[in-house]
Each structure stands twice: as C-alpha cells, then as structure tokens.
C-alpha atoms as a PDB file:
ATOM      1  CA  UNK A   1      76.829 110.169  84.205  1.00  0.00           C
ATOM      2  CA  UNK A   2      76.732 113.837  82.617  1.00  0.00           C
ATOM      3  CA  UNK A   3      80.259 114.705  83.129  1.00  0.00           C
ATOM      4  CA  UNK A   4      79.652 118.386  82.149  1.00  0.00           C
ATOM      5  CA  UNK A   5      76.230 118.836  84.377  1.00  0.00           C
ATOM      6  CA  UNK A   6      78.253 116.856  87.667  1.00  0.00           C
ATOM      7  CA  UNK A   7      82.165 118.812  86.534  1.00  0.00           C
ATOM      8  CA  UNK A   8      79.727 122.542  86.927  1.00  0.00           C
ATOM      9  CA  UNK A   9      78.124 121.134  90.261  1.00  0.00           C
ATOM     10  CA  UNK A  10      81.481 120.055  91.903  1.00  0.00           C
ATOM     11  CA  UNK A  11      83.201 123.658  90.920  1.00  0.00           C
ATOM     12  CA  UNK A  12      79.959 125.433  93.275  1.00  0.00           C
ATOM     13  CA  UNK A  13      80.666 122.641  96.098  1.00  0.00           C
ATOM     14  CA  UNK A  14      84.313 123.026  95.742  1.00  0.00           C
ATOM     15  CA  UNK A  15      83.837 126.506  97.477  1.00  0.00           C
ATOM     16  CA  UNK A  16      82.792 124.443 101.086  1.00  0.00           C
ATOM     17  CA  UNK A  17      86.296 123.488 101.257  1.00  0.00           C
ATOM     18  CA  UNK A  18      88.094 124.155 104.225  1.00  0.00           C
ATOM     19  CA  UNK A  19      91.377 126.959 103.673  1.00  0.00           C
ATOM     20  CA  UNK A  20      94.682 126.722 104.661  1.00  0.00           C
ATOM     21  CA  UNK A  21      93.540 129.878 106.697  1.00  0.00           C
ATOM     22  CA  UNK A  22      90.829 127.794 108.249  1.00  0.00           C
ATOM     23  CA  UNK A  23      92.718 125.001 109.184  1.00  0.00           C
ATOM     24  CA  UNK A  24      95.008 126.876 111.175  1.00  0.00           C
ATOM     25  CA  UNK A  25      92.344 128.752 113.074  1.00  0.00           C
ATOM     26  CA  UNK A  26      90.658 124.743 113.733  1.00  0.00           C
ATOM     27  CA  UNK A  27      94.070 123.740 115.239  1.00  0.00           C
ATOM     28  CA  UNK A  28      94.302 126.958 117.197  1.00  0.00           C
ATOM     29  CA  UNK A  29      91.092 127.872 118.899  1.00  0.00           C
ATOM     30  CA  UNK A  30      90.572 127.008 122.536  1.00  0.00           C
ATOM     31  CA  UNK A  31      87.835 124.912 122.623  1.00  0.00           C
ATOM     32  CA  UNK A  32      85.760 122.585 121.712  1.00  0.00           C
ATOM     33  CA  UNK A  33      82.882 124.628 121.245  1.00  0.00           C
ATOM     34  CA  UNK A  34      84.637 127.078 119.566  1.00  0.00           C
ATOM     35  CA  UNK A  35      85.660 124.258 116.848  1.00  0.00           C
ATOM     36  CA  UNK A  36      82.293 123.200 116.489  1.00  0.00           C
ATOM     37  CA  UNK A  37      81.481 126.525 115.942  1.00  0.00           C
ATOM     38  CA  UNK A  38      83.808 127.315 113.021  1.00  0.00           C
ATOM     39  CA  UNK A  39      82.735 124.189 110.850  1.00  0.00           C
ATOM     40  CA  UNK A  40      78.987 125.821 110.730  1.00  0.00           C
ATOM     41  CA  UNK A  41      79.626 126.427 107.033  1.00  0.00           C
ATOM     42  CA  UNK A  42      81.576 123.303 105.950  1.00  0.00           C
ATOM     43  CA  UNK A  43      80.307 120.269 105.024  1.00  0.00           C
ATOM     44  CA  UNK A  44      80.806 119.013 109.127  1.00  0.00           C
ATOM     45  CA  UNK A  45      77.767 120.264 111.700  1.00  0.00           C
ATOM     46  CA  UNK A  46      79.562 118.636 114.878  1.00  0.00           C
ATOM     47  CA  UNK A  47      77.211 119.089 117.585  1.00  0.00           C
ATOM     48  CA  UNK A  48      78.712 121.415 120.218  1.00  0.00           C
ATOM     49  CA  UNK A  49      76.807 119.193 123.572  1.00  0.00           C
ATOM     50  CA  UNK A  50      78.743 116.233 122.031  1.00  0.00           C
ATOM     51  CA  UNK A  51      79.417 114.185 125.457  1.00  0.00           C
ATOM     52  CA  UNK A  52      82.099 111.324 124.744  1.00  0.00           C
ATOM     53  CA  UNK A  53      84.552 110.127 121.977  1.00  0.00           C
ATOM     54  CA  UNK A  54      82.080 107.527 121.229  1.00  0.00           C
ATOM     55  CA  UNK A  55      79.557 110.004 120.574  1.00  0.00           C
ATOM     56  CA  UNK A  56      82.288 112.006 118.289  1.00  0.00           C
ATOM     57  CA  UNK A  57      83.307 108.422 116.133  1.00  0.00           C
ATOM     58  CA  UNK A  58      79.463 107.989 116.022  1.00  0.00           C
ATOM     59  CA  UNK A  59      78.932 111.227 113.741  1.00  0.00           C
ATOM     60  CA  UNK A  60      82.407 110.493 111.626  1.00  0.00           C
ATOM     61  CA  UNK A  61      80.933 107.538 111.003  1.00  0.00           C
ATOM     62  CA  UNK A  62      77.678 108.707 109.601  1.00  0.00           C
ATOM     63  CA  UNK A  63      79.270 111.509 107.635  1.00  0.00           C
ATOM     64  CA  UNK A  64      81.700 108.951 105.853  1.00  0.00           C
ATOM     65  CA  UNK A  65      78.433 107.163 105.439  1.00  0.00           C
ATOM     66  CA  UNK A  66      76.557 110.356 103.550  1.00  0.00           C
ATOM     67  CA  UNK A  67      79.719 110.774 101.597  1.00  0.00           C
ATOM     68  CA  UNK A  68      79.767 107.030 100.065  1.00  0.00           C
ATOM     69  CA  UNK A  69      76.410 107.193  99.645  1.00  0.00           C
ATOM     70  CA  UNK A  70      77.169 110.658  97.367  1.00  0.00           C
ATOM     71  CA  UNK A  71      79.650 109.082  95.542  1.00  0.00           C
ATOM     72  CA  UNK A  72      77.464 106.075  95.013  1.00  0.00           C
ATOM     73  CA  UNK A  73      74.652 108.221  93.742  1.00  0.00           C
ATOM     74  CA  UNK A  74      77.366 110.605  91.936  1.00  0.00           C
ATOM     75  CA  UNK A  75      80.071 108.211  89.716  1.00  0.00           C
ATOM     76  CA  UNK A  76      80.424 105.844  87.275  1.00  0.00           C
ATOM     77  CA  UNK A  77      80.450 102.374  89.548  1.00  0.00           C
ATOM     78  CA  UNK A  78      83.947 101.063  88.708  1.00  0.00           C
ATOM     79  CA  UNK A  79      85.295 104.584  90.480  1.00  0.00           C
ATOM     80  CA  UNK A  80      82.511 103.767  93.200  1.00  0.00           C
ATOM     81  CA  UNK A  81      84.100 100.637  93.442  1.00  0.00           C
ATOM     82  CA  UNK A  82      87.818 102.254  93.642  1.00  0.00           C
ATOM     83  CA  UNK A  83      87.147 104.354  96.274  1.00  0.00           C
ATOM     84  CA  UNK A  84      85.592 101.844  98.413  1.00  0.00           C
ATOM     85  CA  UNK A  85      88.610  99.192  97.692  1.00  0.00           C
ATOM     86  CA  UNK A  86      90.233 100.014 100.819  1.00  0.00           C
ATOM     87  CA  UNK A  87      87.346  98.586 103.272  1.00  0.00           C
ATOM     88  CA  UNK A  88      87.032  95.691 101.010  1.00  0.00           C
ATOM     89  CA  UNK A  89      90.339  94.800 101.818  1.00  0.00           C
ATOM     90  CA  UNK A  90      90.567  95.845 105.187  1.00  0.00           C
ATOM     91  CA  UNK A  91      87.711  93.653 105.913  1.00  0.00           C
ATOM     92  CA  UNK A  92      89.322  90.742 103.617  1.00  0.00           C
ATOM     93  CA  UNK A  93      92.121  90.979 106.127  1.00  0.00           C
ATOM     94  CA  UNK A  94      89.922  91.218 109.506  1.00  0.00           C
ATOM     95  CA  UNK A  95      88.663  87.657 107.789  1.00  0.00           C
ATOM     96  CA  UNK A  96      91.770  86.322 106.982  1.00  0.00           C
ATOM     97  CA  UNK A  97      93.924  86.922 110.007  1.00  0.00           C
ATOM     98  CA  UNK A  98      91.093  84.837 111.752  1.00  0.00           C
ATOM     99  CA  UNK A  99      90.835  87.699 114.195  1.00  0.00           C
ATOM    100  CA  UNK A 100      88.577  86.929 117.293  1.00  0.00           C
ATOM    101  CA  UNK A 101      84.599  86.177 116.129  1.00  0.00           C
ATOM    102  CA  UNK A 102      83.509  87.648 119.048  1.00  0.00           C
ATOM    103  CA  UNK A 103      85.216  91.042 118.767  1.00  0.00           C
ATOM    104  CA  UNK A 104      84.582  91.102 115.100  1.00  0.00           C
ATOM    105  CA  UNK A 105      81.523  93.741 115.227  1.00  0.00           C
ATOM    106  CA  UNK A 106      84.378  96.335 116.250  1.00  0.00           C
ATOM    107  CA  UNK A 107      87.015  95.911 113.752  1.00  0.00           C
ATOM    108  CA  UNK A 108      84.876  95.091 110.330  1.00  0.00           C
ATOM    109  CA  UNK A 109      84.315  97.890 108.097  1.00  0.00           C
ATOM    110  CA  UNK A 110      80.545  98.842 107.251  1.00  0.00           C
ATOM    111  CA  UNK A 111      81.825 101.082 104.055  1.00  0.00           C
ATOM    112  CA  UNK A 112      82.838  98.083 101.363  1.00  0.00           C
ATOM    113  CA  UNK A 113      80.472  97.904  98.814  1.00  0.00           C
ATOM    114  CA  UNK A 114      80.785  94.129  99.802  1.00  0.00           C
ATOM    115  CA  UNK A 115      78.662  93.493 102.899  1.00  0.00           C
ATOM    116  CA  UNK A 116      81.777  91.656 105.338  1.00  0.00           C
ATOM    117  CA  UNK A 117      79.383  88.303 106.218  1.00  0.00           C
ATOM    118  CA  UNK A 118      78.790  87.690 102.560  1.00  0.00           C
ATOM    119  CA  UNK A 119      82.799  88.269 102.001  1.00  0.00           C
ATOM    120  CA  UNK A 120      83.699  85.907 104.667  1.00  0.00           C
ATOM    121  CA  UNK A 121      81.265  83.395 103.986  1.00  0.00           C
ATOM    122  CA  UNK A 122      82.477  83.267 100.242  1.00  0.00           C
ATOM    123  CA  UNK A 123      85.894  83.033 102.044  1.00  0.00           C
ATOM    124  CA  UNK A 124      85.313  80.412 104.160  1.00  0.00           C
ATOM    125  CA  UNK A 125      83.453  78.405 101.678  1.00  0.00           C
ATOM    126  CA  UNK A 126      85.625  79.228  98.682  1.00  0.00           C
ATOM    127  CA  UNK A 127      82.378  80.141  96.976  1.00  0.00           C
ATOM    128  CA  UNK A 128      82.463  83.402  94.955  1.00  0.00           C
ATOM    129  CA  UNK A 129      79.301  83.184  93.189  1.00  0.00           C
ATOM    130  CA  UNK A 130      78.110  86.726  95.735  1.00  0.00           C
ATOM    131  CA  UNK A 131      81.303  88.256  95.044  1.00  0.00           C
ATOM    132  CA  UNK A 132      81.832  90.799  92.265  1.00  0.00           C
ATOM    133  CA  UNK A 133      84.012  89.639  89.656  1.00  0.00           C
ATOM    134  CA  UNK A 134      86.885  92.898  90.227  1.00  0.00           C
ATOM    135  CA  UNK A 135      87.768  91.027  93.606  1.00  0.00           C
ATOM    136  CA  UNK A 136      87.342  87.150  93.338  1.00  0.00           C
ATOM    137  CA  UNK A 137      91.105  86.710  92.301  1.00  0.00           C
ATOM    138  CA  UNK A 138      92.055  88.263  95.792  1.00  0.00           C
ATOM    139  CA  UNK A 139      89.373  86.567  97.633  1.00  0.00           C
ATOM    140  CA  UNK A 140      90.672  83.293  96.083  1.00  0.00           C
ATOM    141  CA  UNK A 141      94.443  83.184  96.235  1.00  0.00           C
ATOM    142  CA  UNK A 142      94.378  84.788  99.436  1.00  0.00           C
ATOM    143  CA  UNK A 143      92.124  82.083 101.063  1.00  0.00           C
ATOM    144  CA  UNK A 144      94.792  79.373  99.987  1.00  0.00           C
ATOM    145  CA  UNK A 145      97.608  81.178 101.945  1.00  0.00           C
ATOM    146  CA  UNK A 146      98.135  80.242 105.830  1.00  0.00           C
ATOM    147  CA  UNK A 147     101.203  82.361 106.601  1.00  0.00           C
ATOM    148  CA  UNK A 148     100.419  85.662 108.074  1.00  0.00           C
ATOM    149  CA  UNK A 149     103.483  87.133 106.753  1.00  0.00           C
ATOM    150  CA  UNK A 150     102.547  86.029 103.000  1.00  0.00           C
ATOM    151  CA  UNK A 151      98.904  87.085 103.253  1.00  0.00           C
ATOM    152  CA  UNK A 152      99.741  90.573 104.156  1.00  0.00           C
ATOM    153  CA  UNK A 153     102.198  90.669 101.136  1.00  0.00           C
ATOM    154  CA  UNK A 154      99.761  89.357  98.971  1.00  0.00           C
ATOM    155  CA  UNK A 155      97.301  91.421 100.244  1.00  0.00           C
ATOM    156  CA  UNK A 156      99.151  94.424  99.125  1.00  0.00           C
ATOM    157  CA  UNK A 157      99.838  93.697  96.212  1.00  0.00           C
ATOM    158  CA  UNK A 158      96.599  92.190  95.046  1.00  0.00           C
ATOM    159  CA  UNK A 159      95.105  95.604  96.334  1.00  0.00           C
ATOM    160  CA  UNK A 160      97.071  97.827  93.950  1.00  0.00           C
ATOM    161  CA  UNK A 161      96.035  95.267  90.993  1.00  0.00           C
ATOM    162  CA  UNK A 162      92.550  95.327  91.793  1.00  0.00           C
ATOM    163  CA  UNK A 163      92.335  99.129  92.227  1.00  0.00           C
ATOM    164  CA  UNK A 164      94.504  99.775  88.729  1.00  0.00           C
ATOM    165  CA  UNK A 165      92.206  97.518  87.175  1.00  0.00           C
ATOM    166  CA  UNK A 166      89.077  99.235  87.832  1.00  0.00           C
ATOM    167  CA  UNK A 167      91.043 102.348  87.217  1.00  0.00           C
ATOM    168  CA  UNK A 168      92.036 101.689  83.785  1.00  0.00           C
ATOM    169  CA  UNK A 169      88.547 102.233  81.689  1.00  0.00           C
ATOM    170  CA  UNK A 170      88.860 106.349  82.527  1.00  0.00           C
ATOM    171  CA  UNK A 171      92.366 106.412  80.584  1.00  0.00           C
ATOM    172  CA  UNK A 172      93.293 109.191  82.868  1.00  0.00           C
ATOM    173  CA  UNK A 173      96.839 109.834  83.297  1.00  0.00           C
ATOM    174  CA  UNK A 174      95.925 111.952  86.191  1.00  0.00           C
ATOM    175  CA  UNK A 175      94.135 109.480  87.795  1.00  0.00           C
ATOM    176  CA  UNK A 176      96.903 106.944  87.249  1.00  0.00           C
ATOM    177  CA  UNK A 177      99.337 109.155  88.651  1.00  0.00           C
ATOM    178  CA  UNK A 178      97.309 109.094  91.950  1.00  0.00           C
ATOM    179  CA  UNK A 179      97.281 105.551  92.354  1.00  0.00           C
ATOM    180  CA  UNK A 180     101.419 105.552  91.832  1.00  0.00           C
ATOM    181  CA  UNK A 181     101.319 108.286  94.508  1.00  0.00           C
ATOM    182  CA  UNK A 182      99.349 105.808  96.744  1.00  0.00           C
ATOM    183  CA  UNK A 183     102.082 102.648  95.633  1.00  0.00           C
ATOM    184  CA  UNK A 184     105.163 104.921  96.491  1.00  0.00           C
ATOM    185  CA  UNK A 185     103.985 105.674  99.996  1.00  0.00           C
ATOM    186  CA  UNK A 186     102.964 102.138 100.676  1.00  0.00           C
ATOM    187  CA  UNK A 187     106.707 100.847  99.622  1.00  0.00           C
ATOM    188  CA  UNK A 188     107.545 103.740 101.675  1.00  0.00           C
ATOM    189  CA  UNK A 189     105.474 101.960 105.037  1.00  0.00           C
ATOM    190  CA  UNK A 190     107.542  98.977 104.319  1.00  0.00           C
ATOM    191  CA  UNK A 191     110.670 100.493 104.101  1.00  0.00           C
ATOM    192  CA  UNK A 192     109.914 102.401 107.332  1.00  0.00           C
ATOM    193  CA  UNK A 193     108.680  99.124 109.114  1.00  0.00           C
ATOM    194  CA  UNK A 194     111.328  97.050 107.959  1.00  0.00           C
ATOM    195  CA  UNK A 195     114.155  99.628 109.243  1.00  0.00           C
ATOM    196  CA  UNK A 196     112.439  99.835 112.516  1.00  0.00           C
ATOM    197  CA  UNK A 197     112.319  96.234 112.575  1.00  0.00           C
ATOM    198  CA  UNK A 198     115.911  96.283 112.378  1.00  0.00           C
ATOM    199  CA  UNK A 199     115.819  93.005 110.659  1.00  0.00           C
ATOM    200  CA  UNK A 200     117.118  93.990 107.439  1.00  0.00           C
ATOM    201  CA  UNK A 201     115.667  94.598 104.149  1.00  0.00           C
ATOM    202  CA  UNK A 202     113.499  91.900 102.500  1.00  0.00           C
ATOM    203  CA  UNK A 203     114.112  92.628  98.787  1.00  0.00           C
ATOM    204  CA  UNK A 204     112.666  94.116  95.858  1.00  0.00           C
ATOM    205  CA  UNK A 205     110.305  90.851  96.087  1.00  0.00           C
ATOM    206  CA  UNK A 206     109.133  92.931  99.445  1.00  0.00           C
ATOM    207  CA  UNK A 207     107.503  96.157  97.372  1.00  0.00           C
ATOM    208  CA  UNK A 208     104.981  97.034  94.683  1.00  0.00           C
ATOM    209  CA  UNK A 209     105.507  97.846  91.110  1.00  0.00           C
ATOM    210  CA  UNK A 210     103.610 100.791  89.272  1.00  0.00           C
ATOM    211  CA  UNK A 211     104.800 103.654  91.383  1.00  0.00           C
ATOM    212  CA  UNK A 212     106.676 106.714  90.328  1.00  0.00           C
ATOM    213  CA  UNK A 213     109.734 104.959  92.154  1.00  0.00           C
ATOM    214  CA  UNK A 214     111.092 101.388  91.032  1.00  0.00           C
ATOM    215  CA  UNK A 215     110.613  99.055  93.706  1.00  0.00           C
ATOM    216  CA  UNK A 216     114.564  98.401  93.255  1.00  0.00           C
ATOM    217  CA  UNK A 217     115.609 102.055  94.859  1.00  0.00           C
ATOM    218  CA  UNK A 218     114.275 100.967  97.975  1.00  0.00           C
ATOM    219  CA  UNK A 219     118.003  98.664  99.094  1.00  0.00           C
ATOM    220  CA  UNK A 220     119.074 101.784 100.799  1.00  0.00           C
ATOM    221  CA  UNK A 221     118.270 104.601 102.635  1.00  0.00           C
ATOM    222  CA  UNK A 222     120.350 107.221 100.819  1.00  0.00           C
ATOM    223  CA  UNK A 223     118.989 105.373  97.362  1.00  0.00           C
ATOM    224  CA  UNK A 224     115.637 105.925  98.355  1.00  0.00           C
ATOM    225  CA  UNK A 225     114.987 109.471  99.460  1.00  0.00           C
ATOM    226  CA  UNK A 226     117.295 110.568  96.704  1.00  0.00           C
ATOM    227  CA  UNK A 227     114.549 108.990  94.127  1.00  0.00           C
ATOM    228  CA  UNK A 228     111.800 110.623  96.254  1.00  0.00           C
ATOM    229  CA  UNK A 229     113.418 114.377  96.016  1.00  0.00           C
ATOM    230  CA  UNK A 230     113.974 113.397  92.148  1.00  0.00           C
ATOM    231  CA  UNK A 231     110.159 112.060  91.978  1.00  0.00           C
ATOM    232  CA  UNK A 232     108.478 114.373  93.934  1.00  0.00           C
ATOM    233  CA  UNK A 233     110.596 117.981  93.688  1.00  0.00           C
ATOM    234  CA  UNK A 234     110.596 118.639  96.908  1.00  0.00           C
ATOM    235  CA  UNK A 235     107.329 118.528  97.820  1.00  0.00           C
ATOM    236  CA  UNK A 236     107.708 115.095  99.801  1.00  0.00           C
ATOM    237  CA  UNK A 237     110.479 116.019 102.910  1.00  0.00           C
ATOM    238  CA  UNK A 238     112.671 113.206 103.391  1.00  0.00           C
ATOM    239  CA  UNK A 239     113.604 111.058 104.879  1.00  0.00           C
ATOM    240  CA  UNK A 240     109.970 110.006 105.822  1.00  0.00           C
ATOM    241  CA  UNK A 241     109.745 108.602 108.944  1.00  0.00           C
ATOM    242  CA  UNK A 242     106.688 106.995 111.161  1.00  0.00           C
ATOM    243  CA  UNK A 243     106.544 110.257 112.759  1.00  0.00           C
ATOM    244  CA  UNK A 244     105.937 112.328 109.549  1.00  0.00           C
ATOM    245  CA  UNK A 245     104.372 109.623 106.956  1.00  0.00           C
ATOM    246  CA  UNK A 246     100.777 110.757 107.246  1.00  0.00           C
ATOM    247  CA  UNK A 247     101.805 114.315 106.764  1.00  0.00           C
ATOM    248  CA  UNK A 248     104.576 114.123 103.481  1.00  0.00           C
ATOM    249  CA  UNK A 249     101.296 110.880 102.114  1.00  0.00           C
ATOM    250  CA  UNK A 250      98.425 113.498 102.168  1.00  0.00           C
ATOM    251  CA  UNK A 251     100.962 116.356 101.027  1.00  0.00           C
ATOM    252  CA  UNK A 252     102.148 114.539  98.162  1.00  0.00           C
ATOM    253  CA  UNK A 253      98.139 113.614  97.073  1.00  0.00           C
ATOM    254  CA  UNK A 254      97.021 117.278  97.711  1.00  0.00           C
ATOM    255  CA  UNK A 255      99.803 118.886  95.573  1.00  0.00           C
ATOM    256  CA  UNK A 256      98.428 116.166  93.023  1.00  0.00           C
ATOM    257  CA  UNK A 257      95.017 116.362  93.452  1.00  0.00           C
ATOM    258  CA  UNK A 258      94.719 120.507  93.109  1.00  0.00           C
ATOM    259  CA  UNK A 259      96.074 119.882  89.444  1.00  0.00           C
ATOM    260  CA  UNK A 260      92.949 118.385  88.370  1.00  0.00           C
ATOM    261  CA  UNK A 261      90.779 121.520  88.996  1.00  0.00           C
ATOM    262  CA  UNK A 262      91.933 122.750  85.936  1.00  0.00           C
ATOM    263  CA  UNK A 263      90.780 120.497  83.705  1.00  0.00           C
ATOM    264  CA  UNK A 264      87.303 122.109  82.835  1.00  0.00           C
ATOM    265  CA  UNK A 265      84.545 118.973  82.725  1.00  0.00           C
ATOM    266  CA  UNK A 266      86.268 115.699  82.674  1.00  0.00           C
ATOM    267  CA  UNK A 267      86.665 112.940  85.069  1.00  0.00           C
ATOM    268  CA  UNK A 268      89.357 114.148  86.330  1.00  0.00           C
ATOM    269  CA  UNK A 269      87.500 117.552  88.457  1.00  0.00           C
ATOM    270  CA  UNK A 270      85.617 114.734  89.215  1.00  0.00           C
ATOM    271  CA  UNK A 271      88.310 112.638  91.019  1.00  0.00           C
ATOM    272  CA  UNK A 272      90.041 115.107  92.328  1.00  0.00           C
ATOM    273  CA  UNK A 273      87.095 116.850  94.385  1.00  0.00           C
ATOM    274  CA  UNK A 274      86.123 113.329  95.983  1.00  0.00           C
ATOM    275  CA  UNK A 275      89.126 112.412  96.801  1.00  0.00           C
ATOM    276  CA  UNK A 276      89.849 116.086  98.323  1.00  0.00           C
ATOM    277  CA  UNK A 277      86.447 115.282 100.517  1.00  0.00           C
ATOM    278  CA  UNK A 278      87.955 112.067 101.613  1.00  0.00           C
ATOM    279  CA  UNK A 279      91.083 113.725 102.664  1.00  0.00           C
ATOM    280  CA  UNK A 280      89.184 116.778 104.214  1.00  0.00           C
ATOM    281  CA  UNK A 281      87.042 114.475 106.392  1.00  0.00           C
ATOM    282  CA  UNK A 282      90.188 112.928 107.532  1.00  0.00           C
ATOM    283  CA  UNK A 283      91.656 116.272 108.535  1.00  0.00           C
ATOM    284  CA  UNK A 284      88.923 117.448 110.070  1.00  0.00           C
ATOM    285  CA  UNK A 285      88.220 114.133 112.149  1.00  0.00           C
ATOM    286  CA  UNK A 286      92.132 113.968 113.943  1.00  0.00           C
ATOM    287  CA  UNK A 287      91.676 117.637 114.236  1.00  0.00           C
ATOM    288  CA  UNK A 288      87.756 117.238 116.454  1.00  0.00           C
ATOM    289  CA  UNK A 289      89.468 114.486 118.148  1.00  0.00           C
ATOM    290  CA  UNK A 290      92.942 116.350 119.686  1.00  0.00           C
ATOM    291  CA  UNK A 291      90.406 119.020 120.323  1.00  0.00           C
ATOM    292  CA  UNK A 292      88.005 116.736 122.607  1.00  0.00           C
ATOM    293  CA  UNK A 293      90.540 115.549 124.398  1.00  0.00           C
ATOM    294  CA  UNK A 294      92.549 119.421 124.824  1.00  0.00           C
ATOM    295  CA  UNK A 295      95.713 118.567 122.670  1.00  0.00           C
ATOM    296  CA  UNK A 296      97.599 121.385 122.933  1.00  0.00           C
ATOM    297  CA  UNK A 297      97.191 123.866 119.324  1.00  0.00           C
ATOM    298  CA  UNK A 298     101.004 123.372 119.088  1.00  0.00           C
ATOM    299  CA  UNK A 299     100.881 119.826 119.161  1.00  0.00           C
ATOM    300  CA  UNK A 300      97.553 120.042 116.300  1.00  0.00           C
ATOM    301  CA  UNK A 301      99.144 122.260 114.018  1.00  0.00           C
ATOM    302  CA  UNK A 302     101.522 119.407 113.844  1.00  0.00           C
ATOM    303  CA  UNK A 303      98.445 117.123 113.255  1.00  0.00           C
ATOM    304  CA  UNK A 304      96.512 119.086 110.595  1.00  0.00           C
ATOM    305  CA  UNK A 305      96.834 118.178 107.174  1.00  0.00           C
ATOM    306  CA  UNK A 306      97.829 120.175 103.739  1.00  0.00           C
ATOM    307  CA  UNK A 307      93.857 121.197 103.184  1.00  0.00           C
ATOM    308  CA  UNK A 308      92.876 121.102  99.312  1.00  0.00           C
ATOM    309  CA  UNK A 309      91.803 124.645  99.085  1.00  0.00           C
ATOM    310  CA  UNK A 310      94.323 126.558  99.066  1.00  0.00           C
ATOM    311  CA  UNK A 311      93.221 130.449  98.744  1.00  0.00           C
END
C-alpha cells in the first residue's frame, strides 16, 4: 500500500463527511424526501420513491457492502481483517448458540471475510484447514464449550485477542488506543447488564483486560464512573446507562478518532477515516430509519450520533 498516495486521497474524501451542522438539519427536516434530498452530496444516494423498510435495509446493506469492498481494495489485509472481526464473530456466535437452521439466512452476517457455511462447517467438523490462521484458536476452544453462559464470555474475550493481534504489526499507539476504547465500553455492557440483571456482580473474572480502565474498577458503581471521568475527561457522561451507551461509545471513538487527522501520511489518517465511514454509515442509517417511520426530530436529535467532521 502507498501510504502517502492513499493518506493525500483520504484528506480530498474526508471533505464528504457529514457536519455537525448537517446532522442536525437530517434529524430535523420533515420528511422523508426532504432527507433523501440532503444526502445528494454525501457518500448515501437514498432513493426518495423508497417504498418499505425492507427496501431501506436493502440499500444499507449494499452500501456497507461497497464500503468493505473499499477497504478490501484500500488496506493492508490484517486491518481488512480487523475491521471485518466483528461479523466473524457475530456469525461464530449465530453457529454456536445452535440458533434455528431454518431461520439462519436472516441472522448470519454476509460481511466476514469468512464465508458463514465454510465457518460452521469447520465448526461442526472441528476441521480448520479453510479457516485463516488469526481465528482458528476461537473457532476451536469455542466449539469445545456447551454452556451458553461460558461461550459468550469466551467469545468476548477471544474477540479482543484476535483483533489486538492483527492490530499489533502497525505499532500504532493510536490505533491501540481505539481498540482499549472499544474494551472499556464492552466491560461497560456488562456492567450495565449485570446491574439490570440485578443478580449481582460476577467478578473481575466477568471483564476484559487491555482497556484504559482495569477490569478491577468495575466492583462498584461509584468505582467505576469515577475511573471513566479520570479516563476519559469528561468526554464520556456518566453514569452510562442502556439508554445512553450508544451515544457516550461513538462519542468517546469520535473524540479519538478526529486526533488522527493530524498525523500527515501514516496509518493512522488511514484508520481513522475508515473507521469515521463506519461510524457515519451508522448515523446516517438510525437517522433514514426514525425518519421512514416519522420519529419525531426531538426524539432523533436524541438518536443522531457525534458526526466526525466537525467544522
């Protein structure tokens, strides 16, 4: 990969970005059409005659498909590989949960860079010859676990491995930073799930390592979020709660993320402008989908996330 030649293409493309401004307007405008309408210039042509939510997953799905298909053609494969990680192991869970065969087409991810039927075959068969050698470990401990609870927690972990692992040949402290963004808000999930569970915490046994946050601050409550304001500044409002997760998560990445603009041709503009496209597409997908279905603008400026351009 040219670094410099890719590093001067990204700061042209970084101009598409949606604005803060821009977001607002999204969340704000009356209709439908209107939305479409205002996206004529990003990297989203929604078709205004779009007819059912269907119709509107449809073209999500084909845009995330374009953009891993960029990012295929665009980085070095072990950051390929990173970025896809997260279908891999959704779909490693779809297999291992034994979820129902015949509903399987609907919950199986078509974005790993592991096609799902060669994953679960290898699974099944605890043959790994098909599988790349970043994810056999997790494909093979995880197959010899039966307990739901234990694959989950295995799962987790063995995600945040695999992903620092592929990581590690960039020697990027910026990009290593993200990931321990990424491992504090998953320990954060927990926390959240176990207090709403009411069933008491599970231990330090329960969380990852390798975030900004020891996995021991999360006994308490008042423990935690005082670690977060020290960790994060400010920037991340506590407590976090199911209600405000996906907001402080993508605030926390974005006021990470914008850093690496500065650098001038490393793999860190890199990074940072992908995973800004990822997060856009997000945005801009909730945002098209209160809007089908008339959420009120109140209700979607609550929805919209912190955009990564921020002029």
């Amino acid at each position: 990969m040219d670094m410099i030649a890719v590093s001067g293409k990204i700061k042209s493309l970084e101009k598409k970005f949606l604005t803060a401004a821009e977001t607002i307007k999204l969340a704000q405008v009356k209709t439908f059409g209107e939305f479409t309408g205002m996206l004529s210039g990003s990297h989203y042509q929604i078709p205004q005659n779009i007819s059912g939510i269907e119709e509107l997953s449809g073209f999500f799905e084909n845009a995330s498909a374009l953009f891993y298909e960029e990012l295929r053609k665009t980085l070095p494969p072990a950051l390929y590989r990173y970025f896809l990680l997260k279908y891999d192991f959704h779909n490693l869970k779809v297999i291992s949960l034994r979820k129902d065969g015949a509903k399987e087409e609907k919950i199986y991810s078509v974005h790993s860079a592991v096609d799902y039927f060669t994953m679960k075959e290898a699974f099944q068969s605890k043959n790994y010859k098909e599988i790349p050698a970043y994810l056999k470990p997790a494909l093979s401990a995880i197959s010899r676990i039966q307990d739901e609870g234990s694959i989950l927690l295995h799962m987790k972990k063995a995600y945040f491995k695999t992903a620092a692992g592929l990581l590690k040949e960039f020697e990027s402290g910026f990009i290593d930073d993200y990931l321990r963004i990424e491992t504090d808000f998953a320990n954060i999930s927990t926390f959240i799930q176990q207090e709403m569970a009411d069933t008491g915490k599970g231990g330090a046994e329960m969380f990852i390592e390798g975030g900004k946050i020891r996995k021991e601050k999360f006994s308490s409550g008042e423990i935690l979020w005082g670690a977060v304001n020290s960790a994060y500044r400010g920037a991340v409002v506590t407590p976090v709660t199911a209600e405000n997760y996906d907001i402080e998560r993508y605030k926390a990445l974005v006021n990470h993320i914008k850093t690496g603009r500065v650098v001038p041709s490393g793999i860190e503009t890199i990074f940072a402008y992908f995973a800004g496209r990822h997060i856009e597409m997000d945005n801009v997908r909730r945002l098209a989908e209160g809007k089908f279905y008339n959420v009120s603008p109140d209700v979607l400026s609550q929805w919209a996330l912190p955009p990564y351009q921020y002029v």
